[in-house]
N, C-alpha and C. Protein backbone atom coordinates (compact mmCIF):
# COMPACT_ATOMS: atom_id res chain seq x y z
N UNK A 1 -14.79 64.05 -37.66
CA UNK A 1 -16.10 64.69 -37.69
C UNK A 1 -17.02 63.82 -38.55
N UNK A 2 -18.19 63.45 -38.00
CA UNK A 2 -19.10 62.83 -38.87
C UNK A 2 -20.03 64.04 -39.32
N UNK A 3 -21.21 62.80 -40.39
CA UNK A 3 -21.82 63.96 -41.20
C UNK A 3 -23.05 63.79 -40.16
N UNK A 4 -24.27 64.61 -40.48
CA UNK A 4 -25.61 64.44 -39.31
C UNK A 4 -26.42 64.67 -40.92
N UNK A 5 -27.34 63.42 -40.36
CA UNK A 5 -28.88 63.43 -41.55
C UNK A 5 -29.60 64.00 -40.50
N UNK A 6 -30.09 65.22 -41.13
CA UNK A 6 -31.40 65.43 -40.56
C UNK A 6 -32.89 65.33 -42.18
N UNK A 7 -33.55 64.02 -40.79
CA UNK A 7 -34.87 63.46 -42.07
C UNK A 7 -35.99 64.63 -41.36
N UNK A 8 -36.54 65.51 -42.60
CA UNK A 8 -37.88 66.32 -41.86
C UNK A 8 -39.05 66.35 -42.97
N UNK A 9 -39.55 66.93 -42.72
CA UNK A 9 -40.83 67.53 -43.81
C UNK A 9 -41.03 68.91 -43.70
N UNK A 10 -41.12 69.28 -44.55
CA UNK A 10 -40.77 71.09 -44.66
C UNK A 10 -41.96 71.59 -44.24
N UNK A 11 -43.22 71.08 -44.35
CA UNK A 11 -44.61 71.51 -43.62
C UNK A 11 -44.32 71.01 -42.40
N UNK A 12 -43.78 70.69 -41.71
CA UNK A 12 -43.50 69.50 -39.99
C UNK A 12 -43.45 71.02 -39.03
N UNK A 13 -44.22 71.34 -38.21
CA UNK A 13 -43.91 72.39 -37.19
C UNK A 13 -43.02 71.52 -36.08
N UNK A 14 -42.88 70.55 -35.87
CA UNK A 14 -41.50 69.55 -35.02
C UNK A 14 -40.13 70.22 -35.95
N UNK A 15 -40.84 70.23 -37.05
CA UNK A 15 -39.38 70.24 -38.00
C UNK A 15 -38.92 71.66 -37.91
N UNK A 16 -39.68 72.53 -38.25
CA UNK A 16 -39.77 74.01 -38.09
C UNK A 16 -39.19 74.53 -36.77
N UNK A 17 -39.34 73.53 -35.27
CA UNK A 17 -38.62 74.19 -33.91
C UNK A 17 -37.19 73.45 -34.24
N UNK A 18 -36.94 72.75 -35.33
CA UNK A 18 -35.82 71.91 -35.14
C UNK A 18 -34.95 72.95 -35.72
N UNK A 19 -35.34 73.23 -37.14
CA UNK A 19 -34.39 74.17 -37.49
C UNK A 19 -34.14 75.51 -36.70
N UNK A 20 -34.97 76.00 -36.05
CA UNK A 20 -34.90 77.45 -35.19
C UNK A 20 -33.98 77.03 -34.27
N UNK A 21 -33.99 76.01 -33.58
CA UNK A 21 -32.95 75.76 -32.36
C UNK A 21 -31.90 75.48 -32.89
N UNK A 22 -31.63 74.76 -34.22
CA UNK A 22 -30.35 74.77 -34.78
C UNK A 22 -29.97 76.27 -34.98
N UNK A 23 -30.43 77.42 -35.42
CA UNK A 23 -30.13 78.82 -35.52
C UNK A 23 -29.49 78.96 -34.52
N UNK A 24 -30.20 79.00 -33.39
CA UNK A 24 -30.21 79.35 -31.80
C UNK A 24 -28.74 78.88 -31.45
N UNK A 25 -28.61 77.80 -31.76
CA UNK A 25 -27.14 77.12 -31.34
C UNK A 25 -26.01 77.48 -32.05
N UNK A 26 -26.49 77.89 -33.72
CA UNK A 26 -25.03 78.48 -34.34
C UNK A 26 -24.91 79.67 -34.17
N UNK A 27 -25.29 80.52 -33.81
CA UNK A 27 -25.28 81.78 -33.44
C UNK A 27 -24.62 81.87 -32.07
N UNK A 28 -25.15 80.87 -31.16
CA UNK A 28 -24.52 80.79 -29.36
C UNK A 28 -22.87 80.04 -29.93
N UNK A 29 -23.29 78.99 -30.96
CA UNK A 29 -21.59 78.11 -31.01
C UNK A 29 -21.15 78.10 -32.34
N UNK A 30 -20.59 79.30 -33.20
CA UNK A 30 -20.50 78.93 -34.69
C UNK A 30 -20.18 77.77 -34.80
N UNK A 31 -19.04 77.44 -34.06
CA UNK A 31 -18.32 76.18 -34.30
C UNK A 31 -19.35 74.76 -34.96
N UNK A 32 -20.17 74.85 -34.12
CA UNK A 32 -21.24 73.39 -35.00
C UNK A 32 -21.56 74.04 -36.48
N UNK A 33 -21.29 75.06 -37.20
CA UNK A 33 -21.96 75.04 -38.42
C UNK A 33 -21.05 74.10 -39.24
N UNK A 34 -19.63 73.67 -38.58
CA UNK A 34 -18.26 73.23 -38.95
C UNK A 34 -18.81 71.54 -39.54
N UNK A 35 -20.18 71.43 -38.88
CA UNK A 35 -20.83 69.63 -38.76
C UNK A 35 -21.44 69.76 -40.27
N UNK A 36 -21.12 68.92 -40.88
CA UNK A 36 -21.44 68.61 -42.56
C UNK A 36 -22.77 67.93 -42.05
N UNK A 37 -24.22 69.01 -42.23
CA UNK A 37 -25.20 68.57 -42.22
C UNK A 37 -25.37 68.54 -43.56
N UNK A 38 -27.23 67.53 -43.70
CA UNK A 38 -27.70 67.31 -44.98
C UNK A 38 -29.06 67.43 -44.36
N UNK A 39 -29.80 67.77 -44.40
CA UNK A 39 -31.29 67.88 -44.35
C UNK A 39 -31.78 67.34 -45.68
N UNK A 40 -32.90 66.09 -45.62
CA UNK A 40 -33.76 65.63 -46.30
C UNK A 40 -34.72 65.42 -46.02
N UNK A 41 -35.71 65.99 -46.78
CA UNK A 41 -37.01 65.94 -46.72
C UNK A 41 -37.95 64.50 -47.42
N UNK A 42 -38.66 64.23 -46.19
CA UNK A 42 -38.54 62.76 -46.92
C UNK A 42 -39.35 62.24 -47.69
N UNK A 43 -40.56 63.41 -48.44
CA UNK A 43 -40.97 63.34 -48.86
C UNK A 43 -40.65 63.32 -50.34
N UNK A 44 -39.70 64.13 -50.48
CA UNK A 44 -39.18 64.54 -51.53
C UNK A 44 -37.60 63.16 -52.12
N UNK A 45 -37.77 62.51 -51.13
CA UNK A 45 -36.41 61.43 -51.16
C UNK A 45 -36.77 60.51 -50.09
N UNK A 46 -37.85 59.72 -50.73
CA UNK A 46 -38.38 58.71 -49.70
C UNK A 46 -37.11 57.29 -49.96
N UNK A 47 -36.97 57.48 -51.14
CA UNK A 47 -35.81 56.21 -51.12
C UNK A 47 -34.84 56.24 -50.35
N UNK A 48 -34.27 57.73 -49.71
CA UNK A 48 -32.72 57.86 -48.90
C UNK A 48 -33.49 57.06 -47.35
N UNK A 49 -34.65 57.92 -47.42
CA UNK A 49 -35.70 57.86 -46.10
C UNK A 49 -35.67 56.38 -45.64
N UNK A 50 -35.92 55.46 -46.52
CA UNK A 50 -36.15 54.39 -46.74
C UNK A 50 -35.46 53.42 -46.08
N UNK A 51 -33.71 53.73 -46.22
CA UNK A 51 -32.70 53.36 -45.75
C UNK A 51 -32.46 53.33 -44.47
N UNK A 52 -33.50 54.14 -43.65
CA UNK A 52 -33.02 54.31 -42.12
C UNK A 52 -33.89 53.61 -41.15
N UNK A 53 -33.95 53.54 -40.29
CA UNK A 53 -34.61 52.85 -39.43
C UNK A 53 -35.52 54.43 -38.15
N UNK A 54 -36.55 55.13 -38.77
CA UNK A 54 -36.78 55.94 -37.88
C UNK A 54 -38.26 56.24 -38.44
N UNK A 55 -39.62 56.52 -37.18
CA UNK A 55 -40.48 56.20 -37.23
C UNK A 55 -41.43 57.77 -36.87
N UNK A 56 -40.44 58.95 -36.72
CA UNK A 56 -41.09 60.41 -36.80
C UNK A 56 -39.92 61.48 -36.92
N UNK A 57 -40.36 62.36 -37.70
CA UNK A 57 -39.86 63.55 -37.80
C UNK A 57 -39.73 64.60 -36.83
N UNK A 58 -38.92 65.69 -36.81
CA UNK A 58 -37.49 65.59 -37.33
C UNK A 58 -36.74 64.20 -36.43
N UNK A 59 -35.93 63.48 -37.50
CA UNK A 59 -34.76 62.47 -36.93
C UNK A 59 -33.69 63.14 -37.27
N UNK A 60 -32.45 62.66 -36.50
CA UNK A 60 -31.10 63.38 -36.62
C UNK A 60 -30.53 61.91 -36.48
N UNK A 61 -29.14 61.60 -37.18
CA UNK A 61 -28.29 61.03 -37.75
C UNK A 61 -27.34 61.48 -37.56
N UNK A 62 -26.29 60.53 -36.47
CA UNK A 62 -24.73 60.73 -36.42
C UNK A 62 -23.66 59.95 -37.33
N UNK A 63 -23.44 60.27 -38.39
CA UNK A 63 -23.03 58.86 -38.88
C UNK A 63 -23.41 57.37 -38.75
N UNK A 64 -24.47 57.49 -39.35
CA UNK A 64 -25.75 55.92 -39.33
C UNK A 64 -26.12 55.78 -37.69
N UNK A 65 -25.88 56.93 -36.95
CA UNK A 65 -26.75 56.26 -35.80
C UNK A 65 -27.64 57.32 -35.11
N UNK A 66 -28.38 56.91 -34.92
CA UNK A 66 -29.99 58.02 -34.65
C UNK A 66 -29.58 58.19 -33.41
N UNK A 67 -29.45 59.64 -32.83
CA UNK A 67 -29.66 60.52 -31.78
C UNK A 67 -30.54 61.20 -31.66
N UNK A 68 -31.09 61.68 -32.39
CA UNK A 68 -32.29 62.31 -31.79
C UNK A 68 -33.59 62.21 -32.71
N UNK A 69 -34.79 62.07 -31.97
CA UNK A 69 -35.73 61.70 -32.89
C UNK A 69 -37.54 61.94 -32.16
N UNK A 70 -38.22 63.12 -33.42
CA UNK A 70 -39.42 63.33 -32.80
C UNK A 70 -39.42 64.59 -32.04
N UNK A 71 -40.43 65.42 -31.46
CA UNK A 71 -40.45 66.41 -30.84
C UNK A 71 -38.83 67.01 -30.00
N UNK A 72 -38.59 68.04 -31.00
CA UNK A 72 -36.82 68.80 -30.95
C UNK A 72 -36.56 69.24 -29.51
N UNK A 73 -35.89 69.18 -28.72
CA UNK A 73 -35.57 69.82 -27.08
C UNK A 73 -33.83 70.31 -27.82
N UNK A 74 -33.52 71.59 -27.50
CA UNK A 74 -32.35 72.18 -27.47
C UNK A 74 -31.29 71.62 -27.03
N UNK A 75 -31.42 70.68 -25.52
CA UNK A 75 -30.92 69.61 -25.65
C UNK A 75 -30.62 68.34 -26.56
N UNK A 76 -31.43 67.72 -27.07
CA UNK A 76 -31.61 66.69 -28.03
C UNK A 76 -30.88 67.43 -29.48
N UNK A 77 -30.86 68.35 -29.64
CA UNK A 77 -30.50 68.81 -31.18
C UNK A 77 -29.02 68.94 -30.95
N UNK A 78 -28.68 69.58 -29.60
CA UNK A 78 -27.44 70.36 -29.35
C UNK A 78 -26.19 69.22 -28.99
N UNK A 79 -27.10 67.61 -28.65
CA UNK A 79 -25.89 66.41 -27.99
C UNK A 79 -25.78 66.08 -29.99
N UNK A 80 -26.71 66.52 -30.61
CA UNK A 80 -26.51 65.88 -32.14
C UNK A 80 -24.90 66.54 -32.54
N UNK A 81 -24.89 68.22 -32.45
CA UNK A 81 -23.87 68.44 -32.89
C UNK A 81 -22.44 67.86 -31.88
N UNK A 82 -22.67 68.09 -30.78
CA UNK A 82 -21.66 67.88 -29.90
C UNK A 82 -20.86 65.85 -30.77
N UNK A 83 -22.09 65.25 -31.05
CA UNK A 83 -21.64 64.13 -30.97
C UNK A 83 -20.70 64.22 -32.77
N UNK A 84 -21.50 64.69 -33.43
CA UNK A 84 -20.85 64.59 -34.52
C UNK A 84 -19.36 65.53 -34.96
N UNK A 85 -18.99 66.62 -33.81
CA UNK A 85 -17.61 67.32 -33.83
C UNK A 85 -16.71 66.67 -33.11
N UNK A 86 -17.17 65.41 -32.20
CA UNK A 86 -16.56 64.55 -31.06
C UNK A 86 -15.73 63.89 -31.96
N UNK A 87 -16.33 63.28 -33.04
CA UNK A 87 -16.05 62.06 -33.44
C UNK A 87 -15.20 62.56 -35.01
């Protein structure tokens, strides 16, 4: 199991559907709550921010590799967990 960065901004309404569809999905699949997320705000930790290679909020992080990134689709959030319980 890898870990998932999710980079957001806590004012971000991208960021705001990101977390609701993450709800949406642990509630439909507990099982992904099992994915060692970290949410950082990158305002607040621009140096971690710094480190990555991603150019809008919310980004998601599979173990150093960007899956999803920018306006959230239930899809796009939901291959994040799938990829990080895969592995």
């Amino acid at each position: 199991m890898k870990e998932i960065k999710m980079f957001m901004f806590e004012s971000c309404p991208h960021c705001k559907k990101a977390r609701e569809i993450m709800a949406e999905l642990f509630a439909k699949h507990p099982e992904y709550k099992a994915a060692p997320l970290e949410m950082i705000d990158e305002k607040l930790h621009p140096d971690i921010a710094d480190k990555y290679d991603y150019y809008y909020v919310p980004t998601f992080f599979v173990g150093g590799e960007k899956i999803c990134e920018g306006v959230p689709t239930a899809e796009g959030v939901e291959s994040v967990f799938k990829k990080a319980l895969k592995e």
